[in-house]
PDB file of N, CA and C in Angstrom:
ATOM      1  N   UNK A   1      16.143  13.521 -22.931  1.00  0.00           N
ATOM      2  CA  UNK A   1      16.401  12.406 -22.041  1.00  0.00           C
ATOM      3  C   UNK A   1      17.217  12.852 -20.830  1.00  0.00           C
ATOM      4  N   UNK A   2      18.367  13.352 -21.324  1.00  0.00           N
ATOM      5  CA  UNK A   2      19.139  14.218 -19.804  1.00  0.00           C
ATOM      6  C   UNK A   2      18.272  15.175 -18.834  1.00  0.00           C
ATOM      7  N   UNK A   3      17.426  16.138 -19.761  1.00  0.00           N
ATOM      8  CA  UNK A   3      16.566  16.785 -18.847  1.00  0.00           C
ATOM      9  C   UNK A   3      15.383  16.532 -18.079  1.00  0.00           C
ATOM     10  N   UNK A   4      15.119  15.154 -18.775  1.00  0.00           N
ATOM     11  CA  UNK A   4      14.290  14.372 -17.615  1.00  0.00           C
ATOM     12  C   UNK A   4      14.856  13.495 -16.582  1.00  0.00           C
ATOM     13  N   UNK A   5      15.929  13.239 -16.679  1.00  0.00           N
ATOM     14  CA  UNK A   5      17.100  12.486 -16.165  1.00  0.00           C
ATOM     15  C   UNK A   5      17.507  13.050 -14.747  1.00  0.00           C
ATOM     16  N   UNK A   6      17.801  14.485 -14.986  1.00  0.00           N
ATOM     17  CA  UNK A   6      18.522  15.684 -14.040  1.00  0.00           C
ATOM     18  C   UNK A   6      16.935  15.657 -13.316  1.00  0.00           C
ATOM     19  N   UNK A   7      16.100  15.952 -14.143  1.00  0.00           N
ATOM     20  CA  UNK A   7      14.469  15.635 -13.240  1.00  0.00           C
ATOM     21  C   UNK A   7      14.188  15.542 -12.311  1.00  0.00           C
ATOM     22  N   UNK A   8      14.349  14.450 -12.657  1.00  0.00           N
ATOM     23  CA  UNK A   8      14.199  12.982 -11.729  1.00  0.00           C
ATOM     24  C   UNK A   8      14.905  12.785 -10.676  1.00  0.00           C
ATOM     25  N   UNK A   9      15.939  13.203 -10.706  1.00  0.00           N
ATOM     26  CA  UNK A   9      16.860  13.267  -9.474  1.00  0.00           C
ATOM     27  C   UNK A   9      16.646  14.326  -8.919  1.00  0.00           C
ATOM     28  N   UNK A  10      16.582  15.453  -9.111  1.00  0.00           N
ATOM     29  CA  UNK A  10      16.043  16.265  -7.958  1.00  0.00           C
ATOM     30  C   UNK A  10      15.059  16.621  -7.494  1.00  0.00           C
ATOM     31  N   UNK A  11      13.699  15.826  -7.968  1.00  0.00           N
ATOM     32  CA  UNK A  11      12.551  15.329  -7.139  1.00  0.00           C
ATOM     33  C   UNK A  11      12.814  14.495  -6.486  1.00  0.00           C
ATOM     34  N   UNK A  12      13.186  13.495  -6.493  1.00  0.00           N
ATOM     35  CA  UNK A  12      13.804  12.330  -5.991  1.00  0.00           C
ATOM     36  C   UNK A  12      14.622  13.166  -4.107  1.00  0.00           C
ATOM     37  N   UNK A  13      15.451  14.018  -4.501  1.00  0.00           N
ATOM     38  CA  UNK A  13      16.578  13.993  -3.691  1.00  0.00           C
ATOM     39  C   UNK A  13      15.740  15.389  -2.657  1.00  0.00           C
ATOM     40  N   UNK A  14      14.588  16.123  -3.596  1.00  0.00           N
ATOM     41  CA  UNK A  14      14.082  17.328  -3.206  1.00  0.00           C
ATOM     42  C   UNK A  14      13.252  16.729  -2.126  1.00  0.00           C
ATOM     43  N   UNK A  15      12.263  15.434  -2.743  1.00  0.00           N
ATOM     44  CA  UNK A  15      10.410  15.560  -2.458  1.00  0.00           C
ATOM     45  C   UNK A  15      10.801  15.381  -0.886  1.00  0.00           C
ATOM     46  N   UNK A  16      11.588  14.578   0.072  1.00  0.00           N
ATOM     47  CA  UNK A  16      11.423  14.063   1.189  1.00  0.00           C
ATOM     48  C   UNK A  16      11.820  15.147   2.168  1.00  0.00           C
ATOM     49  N   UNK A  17      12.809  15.791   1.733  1.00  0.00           N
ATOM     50  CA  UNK A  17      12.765  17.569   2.359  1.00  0.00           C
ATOM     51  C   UNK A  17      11.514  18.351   2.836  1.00  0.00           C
ATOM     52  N   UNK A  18      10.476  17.999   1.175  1.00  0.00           N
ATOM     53  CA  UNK A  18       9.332  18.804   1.450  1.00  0.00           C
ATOM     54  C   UNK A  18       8.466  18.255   2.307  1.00  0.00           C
ATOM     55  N   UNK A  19       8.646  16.834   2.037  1.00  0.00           N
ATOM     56  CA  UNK A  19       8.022  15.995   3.181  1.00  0.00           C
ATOM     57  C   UNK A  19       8.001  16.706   4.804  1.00  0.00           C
ATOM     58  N   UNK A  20       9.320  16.888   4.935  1.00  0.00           N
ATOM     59  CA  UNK A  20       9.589  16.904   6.222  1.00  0.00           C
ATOM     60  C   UNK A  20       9.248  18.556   6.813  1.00  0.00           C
ATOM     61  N   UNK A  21       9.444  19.622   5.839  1.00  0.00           N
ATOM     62  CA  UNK A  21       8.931  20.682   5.965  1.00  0.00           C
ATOM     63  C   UNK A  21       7.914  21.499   6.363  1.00  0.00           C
ATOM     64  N   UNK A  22       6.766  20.415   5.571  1.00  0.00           N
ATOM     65  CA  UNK A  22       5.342  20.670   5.396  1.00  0.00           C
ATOM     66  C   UNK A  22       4.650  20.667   6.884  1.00  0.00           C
ATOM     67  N   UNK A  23       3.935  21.685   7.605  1.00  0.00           N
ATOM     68  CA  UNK A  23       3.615  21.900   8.679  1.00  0.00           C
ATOM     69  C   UNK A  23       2.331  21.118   9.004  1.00  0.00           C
ATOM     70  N   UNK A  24       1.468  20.333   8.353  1.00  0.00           N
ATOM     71  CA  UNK A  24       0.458  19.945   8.054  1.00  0.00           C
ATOM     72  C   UNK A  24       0.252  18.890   7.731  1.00  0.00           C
ATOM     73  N   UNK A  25       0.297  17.626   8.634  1.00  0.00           N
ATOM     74  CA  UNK A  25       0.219  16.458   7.645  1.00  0.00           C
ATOM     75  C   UNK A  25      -0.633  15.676   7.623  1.00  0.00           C
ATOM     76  N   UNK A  26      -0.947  14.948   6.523  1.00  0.00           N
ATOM     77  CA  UNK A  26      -2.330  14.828   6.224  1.00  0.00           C
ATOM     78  C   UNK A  26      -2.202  13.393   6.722  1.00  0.00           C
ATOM     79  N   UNK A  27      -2.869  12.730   6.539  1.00  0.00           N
ATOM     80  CA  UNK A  27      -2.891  10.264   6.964  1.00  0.00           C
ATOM     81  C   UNK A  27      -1.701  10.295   5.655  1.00  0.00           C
ATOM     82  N   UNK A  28      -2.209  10.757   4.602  1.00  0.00           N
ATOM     83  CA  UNK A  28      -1.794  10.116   3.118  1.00  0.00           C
ATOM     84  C   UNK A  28      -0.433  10.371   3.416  1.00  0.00           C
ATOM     85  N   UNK A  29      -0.246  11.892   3.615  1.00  0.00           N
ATOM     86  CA  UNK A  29       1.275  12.422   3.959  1.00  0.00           C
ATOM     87  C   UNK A  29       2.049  11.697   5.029  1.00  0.00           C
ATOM     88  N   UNK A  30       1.495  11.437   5.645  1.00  0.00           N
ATOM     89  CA  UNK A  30       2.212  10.691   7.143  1.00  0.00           C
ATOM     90  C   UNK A  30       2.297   9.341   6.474  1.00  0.00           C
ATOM     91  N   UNK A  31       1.771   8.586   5.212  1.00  0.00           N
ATOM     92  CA  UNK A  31       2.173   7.358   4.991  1.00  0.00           C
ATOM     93  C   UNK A  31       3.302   7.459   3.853  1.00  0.00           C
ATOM     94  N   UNK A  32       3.065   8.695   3.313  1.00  0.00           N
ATOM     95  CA  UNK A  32       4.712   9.172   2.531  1.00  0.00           C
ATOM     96  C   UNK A  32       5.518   9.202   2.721  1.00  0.00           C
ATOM     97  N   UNK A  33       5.463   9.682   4.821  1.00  0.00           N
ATOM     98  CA  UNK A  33       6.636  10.299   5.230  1.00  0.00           C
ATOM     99  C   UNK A  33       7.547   8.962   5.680  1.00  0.00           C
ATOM    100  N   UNK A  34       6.320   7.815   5.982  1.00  0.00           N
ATOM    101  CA  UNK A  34       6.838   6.586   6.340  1.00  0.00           C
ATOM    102  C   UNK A  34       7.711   5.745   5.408  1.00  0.00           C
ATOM    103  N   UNK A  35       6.789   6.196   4.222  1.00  0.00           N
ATOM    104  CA  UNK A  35       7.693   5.096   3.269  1.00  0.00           C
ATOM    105  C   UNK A  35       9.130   5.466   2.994  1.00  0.00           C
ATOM    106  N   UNK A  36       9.317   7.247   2.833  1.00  0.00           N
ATOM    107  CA  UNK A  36      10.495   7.434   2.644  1.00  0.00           C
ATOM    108  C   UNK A  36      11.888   7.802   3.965  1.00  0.00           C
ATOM    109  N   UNK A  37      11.348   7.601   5.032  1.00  0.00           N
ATOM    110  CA  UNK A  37      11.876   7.142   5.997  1.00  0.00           C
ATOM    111  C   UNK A  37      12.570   5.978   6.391  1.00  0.00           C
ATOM    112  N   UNK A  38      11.591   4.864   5.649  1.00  0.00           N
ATOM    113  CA  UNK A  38      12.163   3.407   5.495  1.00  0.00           C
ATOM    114  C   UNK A  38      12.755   3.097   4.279  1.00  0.00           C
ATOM    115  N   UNK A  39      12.938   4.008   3.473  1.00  0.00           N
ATOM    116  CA  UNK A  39      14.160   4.150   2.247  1.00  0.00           C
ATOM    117  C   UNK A  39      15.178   4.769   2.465  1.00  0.00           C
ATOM    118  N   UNK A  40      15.000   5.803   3.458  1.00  0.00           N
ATOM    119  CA  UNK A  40      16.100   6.329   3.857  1.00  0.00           C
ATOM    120  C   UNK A  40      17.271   5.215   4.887  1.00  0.00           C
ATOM    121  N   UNK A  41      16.449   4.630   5.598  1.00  0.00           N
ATOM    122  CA  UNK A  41      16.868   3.614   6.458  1.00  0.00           C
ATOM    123  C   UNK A  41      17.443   2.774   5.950  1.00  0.00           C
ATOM    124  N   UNK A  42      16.294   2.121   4.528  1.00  0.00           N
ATOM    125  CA  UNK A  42      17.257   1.025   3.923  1.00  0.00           C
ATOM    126  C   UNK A  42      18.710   1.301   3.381  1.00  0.00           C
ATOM    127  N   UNK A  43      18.452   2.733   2.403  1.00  0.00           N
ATOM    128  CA  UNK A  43      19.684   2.989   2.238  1.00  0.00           C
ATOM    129  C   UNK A  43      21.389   2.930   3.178  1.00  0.00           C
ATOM    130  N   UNK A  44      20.597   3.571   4.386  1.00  0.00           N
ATOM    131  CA  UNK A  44      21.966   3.468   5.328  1.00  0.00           C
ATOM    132  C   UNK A  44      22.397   1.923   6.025  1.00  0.00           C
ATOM    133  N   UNK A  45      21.239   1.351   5.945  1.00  0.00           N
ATOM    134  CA  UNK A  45      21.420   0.201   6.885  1.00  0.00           C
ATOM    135  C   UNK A  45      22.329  -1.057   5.993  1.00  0.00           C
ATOM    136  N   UNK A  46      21.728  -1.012   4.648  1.00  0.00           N
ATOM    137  CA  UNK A  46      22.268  -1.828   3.592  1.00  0.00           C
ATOM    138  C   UNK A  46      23.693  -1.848   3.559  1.00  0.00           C
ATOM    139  N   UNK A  47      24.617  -1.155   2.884  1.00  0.00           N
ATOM    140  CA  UNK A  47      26.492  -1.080   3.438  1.00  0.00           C
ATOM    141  C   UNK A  47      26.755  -2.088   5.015  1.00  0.00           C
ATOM    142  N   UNK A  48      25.874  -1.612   5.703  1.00  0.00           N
ATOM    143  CA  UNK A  48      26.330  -2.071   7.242  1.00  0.00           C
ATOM    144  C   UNK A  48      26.146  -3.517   6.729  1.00  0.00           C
ATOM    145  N   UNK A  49      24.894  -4.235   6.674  1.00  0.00           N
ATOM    146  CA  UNK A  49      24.257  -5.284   6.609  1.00  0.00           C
ATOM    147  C   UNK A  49      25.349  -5.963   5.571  1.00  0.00           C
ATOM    148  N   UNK A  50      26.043  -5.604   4.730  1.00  0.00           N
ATOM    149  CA  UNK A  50      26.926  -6.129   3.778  1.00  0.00           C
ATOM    150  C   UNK A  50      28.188  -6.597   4.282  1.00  0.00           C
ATOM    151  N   UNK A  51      28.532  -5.235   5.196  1.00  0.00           N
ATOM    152  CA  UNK A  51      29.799  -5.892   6.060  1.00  0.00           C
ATOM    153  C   UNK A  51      29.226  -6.763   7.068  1.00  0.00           C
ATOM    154  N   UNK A  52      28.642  -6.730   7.754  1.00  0.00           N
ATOM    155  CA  UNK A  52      28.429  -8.092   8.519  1.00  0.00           C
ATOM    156  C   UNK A  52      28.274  -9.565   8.165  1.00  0.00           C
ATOM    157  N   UNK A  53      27.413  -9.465   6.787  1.00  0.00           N
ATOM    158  CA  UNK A  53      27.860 -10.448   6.227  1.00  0.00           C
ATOM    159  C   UNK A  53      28.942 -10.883   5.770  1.00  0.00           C
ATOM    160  N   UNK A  54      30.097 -10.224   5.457  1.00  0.00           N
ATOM    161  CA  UNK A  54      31.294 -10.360   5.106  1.00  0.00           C
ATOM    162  C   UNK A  54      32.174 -10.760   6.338  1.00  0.00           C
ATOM    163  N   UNK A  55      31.752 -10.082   6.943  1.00  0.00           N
ATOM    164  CA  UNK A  55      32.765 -10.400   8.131  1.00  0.00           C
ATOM    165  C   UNK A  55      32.344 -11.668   8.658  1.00  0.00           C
ATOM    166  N   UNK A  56      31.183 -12.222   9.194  1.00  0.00           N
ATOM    167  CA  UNK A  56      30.560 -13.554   9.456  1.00  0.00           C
ATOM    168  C   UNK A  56      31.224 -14.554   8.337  1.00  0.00           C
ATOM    169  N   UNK A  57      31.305 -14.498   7.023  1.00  0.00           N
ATOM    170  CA  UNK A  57      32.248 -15.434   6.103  1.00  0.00           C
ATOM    171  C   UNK A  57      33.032 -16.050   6.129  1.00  0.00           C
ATOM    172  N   UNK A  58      34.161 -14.315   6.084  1.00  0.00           N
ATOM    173  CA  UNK A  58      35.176 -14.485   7.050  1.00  0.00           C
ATOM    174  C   UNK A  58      35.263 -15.146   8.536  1.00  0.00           C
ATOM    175  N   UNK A  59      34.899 -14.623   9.387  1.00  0.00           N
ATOM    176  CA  UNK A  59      35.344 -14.698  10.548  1.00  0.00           C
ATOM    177  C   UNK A  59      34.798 -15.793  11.048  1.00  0.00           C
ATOM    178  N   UNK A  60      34.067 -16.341  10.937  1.00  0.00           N
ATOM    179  CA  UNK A  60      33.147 -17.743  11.560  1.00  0.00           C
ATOM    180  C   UNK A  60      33.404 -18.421  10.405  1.00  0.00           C
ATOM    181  N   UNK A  61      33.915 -18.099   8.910  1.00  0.00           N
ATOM    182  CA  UNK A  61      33.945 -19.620   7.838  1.00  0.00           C
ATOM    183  C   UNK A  61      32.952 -20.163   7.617  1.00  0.00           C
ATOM    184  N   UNK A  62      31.487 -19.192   7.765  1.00  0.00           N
ATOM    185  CA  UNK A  62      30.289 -19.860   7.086  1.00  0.00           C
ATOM    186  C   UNK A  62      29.776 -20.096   5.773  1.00  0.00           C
ATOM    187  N   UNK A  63      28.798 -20.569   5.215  1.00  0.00           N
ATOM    188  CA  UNK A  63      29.160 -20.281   3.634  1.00  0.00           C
ATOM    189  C   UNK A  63      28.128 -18.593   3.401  1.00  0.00           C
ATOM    190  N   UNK A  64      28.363 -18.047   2.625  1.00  0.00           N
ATOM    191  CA  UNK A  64      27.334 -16.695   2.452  1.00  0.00           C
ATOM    192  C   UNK A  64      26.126 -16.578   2.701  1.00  0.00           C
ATOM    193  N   UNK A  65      25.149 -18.320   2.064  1.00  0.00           N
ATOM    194  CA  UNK A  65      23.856 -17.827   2.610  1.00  0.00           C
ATOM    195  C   UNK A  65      23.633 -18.177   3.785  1.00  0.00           C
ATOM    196  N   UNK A  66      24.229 -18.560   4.428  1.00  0.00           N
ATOM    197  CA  UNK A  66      23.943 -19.014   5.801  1.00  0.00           C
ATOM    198  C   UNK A  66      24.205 -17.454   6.475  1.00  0.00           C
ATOM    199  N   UNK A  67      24.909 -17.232   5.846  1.00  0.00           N
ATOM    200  CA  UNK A  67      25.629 -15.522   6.780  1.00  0.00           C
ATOM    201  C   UNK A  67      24.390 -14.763   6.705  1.00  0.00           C
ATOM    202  N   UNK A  68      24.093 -14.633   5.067  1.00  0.00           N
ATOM    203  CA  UNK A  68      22.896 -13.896   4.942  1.00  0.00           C
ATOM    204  C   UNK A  68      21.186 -14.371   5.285  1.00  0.00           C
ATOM    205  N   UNK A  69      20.974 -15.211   6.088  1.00  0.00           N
ATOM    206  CA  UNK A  69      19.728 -15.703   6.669  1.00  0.00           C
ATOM    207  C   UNK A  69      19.962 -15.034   7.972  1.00  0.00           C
ATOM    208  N   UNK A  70      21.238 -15.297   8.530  1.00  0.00           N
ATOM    209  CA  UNK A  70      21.638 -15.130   9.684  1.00  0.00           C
ATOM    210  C   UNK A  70      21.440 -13.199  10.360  1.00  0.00           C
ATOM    211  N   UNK A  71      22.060 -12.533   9.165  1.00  0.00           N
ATOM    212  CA  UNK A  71      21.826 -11.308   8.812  1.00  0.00           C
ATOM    213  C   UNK A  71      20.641 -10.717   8.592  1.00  0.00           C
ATOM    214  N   UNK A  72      19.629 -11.488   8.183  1.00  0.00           N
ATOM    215  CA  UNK A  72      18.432 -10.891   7.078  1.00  0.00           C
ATOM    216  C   UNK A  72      17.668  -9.980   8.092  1.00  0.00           C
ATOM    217  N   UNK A  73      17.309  -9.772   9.190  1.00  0.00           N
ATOM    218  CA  UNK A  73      16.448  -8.934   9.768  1.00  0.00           C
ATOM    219  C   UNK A  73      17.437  -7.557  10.390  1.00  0.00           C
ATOM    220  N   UNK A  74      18.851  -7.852  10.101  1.00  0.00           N
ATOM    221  CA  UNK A  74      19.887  -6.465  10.414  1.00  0.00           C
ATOM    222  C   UNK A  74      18.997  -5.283  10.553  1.00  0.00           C
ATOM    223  N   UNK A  75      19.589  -4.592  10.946  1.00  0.00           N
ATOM    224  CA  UNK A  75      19.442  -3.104  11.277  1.00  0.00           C
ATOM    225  C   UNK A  75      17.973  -2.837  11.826  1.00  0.00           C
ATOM    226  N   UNK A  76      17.255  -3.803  11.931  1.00  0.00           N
ATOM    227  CA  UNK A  76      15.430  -3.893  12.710  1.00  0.00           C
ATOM    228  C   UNK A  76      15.545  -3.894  14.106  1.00  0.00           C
ATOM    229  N   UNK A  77      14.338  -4.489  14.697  1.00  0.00           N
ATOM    230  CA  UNK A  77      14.752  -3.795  16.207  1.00  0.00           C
ATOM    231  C   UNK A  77      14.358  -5.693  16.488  1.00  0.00           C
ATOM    232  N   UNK A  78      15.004  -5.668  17.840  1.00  0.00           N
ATOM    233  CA  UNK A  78      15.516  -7.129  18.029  1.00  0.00           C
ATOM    234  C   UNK A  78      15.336  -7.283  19.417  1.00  0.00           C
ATOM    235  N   UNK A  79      15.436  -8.565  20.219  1.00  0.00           N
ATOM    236  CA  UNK A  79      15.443  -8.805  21.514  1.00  0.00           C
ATOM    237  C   UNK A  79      17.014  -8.685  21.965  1.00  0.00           C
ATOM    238  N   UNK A  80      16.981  -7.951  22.778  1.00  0.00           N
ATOM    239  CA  UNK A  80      18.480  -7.812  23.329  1.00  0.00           C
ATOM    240  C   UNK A  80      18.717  -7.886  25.013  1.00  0.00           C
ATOM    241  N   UNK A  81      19.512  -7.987  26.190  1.00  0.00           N
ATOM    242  CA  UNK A  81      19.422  -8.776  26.916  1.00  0.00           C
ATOM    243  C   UNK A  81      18.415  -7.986  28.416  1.00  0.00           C
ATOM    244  N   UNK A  82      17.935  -6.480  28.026  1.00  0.00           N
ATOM    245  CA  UNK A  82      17.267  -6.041  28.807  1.00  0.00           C
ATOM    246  C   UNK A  82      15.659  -5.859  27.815  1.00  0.00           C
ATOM    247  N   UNK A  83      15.498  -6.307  27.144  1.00  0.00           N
ATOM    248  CA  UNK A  83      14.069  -5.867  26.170  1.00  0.00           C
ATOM    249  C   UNK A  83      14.515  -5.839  24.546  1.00  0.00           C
ATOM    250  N   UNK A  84      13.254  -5.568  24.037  1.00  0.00           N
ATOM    251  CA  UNK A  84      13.846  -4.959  23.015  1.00  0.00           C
ATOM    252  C   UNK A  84      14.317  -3.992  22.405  1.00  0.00           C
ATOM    253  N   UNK A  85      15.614  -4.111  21.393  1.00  0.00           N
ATOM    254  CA  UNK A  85      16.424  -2.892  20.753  1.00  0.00           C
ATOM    255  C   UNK A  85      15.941  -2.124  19.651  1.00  0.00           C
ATOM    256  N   UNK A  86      15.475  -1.273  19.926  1.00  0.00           N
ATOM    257  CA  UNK A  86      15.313  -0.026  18.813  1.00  0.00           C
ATOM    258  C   UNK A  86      15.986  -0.544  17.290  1.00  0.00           C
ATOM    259  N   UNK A  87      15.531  -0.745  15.987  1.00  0.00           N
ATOM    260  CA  UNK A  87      16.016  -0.947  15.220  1.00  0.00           C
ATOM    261  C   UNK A  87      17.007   0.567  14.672  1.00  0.00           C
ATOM    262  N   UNK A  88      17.886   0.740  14.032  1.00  0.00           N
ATOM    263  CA  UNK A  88      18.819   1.290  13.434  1.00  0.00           C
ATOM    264  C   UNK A  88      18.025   2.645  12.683  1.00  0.00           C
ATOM    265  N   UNK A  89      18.818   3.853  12.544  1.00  0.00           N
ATOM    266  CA  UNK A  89      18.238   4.972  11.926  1.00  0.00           C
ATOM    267  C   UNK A  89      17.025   5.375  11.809  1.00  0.00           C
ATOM    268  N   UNK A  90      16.075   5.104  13.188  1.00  0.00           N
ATOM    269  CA  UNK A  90      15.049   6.032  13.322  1.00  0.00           C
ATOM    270  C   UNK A  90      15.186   7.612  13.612  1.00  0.00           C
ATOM    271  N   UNK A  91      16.403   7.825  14.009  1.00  0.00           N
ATOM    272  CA  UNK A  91      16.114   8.940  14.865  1.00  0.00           C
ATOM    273  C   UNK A  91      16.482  10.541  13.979  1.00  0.00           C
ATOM    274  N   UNK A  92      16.433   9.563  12.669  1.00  0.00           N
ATOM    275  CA  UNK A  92      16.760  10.928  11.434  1.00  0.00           C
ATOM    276  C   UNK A  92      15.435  12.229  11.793  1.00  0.00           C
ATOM    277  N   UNK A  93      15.373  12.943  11.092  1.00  0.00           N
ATOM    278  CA  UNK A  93      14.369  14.378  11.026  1.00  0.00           C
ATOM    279  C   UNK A  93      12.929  13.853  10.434  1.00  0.00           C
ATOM    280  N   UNK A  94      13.220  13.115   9.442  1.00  0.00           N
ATOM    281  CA  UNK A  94      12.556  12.329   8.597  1.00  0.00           C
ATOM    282  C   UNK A  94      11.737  11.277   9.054  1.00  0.00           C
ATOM    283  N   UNK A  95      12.372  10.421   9.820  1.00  0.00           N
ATOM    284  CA  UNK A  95      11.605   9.344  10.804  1.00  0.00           C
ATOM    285  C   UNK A  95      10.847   9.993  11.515  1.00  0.00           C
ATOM    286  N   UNK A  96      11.412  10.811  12.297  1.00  0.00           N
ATOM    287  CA  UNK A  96      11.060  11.339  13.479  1.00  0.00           C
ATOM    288  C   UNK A  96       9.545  11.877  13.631  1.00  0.00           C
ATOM    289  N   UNK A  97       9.675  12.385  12.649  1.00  0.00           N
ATOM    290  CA  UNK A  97       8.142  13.185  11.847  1.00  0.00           C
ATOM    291  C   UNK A  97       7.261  12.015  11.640  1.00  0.00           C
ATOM    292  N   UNK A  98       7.651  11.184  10.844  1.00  0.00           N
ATOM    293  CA  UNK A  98       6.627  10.333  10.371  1.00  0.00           C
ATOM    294  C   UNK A  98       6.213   9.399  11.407  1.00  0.00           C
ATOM    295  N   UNK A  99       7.112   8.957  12.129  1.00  0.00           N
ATOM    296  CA  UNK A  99       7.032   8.084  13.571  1.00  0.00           C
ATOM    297  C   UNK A  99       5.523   8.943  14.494  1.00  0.00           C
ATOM    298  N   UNK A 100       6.225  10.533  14.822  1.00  0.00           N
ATOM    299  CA  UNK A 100       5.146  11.071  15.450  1.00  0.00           C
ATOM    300  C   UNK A 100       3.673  10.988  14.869  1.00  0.00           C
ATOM    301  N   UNK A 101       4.093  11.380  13.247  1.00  0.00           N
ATOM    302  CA  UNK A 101       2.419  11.364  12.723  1.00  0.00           C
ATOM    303  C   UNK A 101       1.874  10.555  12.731  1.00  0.00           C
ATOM    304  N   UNK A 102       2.578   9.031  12.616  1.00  0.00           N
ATOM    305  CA  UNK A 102       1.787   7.695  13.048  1.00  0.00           C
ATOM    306  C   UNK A 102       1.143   7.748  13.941  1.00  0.00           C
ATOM    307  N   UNK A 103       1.921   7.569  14.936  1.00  0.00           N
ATOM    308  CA  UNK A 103       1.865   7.646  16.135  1.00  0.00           C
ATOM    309  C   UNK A 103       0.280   8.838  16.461  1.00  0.00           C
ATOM    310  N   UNK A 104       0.336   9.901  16.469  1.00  0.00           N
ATOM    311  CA  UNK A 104      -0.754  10.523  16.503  1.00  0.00           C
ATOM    312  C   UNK A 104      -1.978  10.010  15.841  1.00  0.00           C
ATOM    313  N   UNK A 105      -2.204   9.676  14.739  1.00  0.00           N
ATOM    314  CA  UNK A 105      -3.247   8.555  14.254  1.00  0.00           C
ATOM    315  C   UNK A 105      -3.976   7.716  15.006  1.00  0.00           C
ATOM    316  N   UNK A 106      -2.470   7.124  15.081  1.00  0.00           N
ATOM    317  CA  UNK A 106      -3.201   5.809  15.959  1.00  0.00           C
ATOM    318  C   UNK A 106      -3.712   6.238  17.046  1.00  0.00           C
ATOM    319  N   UNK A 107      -3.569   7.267  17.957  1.00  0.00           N
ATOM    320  CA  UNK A 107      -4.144   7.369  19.200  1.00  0.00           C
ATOM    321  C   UNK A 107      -5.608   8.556  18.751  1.00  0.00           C
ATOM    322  N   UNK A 108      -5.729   9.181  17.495  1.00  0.00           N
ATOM    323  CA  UNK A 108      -6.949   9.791  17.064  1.00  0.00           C
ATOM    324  C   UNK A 108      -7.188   9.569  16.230  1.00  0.00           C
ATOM    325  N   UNK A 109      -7.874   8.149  16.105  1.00  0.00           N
ATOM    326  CA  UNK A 109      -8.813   7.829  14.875  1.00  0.00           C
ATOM    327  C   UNK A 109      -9.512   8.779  13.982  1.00  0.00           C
ATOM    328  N   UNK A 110     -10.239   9.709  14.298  1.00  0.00           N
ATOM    329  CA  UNK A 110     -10.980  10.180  13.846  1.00  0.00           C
ATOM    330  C   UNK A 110     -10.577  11.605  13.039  1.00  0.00           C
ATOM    331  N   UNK A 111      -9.122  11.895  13.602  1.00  0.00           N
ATOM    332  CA  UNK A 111      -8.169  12.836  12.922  1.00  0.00           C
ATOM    333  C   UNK A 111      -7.989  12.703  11.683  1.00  0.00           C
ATOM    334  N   UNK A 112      -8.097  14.237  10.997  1.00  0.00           N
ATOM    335  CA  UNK A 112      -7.375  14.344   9.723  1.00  0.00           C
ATOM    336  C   UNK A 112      -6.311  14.549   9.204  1.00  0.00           C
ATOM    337  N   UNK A 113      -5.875  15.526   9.875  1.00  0.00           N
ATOM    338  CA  UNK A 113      -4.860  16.018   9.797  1.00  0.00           C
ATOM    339  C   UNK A 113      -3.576  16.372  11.337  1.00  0.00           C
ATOM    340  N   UNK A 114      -2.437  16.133  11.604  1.00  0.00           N
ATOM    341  CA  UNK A 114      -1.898  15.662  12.379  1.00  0.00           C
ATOM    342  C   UNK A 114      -0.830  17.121  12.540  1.00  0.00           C
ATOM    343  N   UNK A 115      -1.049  18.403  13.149  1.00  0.00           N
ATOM    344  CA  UNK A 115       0.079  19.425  13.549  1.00  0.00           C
ATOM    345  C   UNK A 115       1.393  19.214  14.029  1.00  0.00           C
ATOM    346  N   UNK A 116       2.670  19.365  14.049  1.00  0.00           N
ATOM    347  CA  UNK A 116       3.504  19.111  14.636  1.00  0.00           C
ATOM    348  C   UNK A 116       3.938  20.363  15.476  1.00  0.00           C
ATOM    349  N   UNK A 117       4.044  20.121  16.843  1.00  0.00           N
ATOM    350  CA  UNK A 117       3.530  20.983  17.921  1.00  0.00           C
ATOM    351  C   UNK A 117       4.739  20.946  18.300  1.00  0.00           C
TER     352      UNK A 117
END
């Protein structure tokens, strides 16, 4: 049980490394790289998103779920007073990659595989 345990966690903590490594990425891979990009994101963004709600509680005397409706799209990208704002922790190694390989897709349909140049 421990040695599947220890496993698990360092696939877990390994696979998105290899993700990002891999010189070659395939559609499937570029939708890997996405998902764990936006786990990576959630992870960091979540703490933040907690204090803001806390502080809105506090500081405005709202009741919590009102804070947290108010909150719920945090760390996404938003209208702000010149356009819209870039949502929060794209600009990791990890995003960055997967953003491009999207991004390349979409502009070559017919692509298989996506080089990072």
């Amino acid at each position: 049980m421990r040695k599947s345990c220890c496993l698990f966690l360092v696939l877990i903590l390994y696979l998105p490394f290899t993700l990002v490594e891999a010189e070659e990425v395939t559609r499937e891979r570029a939708a890997e790289l996405m998902e764990w990009c936006q786990r990576e994101r959630a992870g960091k963004i979540a703490p933040l998103k907690e204090d803001a709600i806390e502080q809105c509680v506090k500081a405005q005397g709202w009741d919590r779920e009102s804070c947290e409706r108010r909150n719920e799209n945090f760390g996404e990208r938003r209208r702000g007073p010149d356009g819209m704002l870039p949502g929060m922790f794209w600009n990791s190694e990890l995003c960055t990659k997967a953003l491009n390989a999207e991004r390349y897709f979409m502009q070559n349909p017919r692509a298989e595989v996506y080089t990072p140049g």
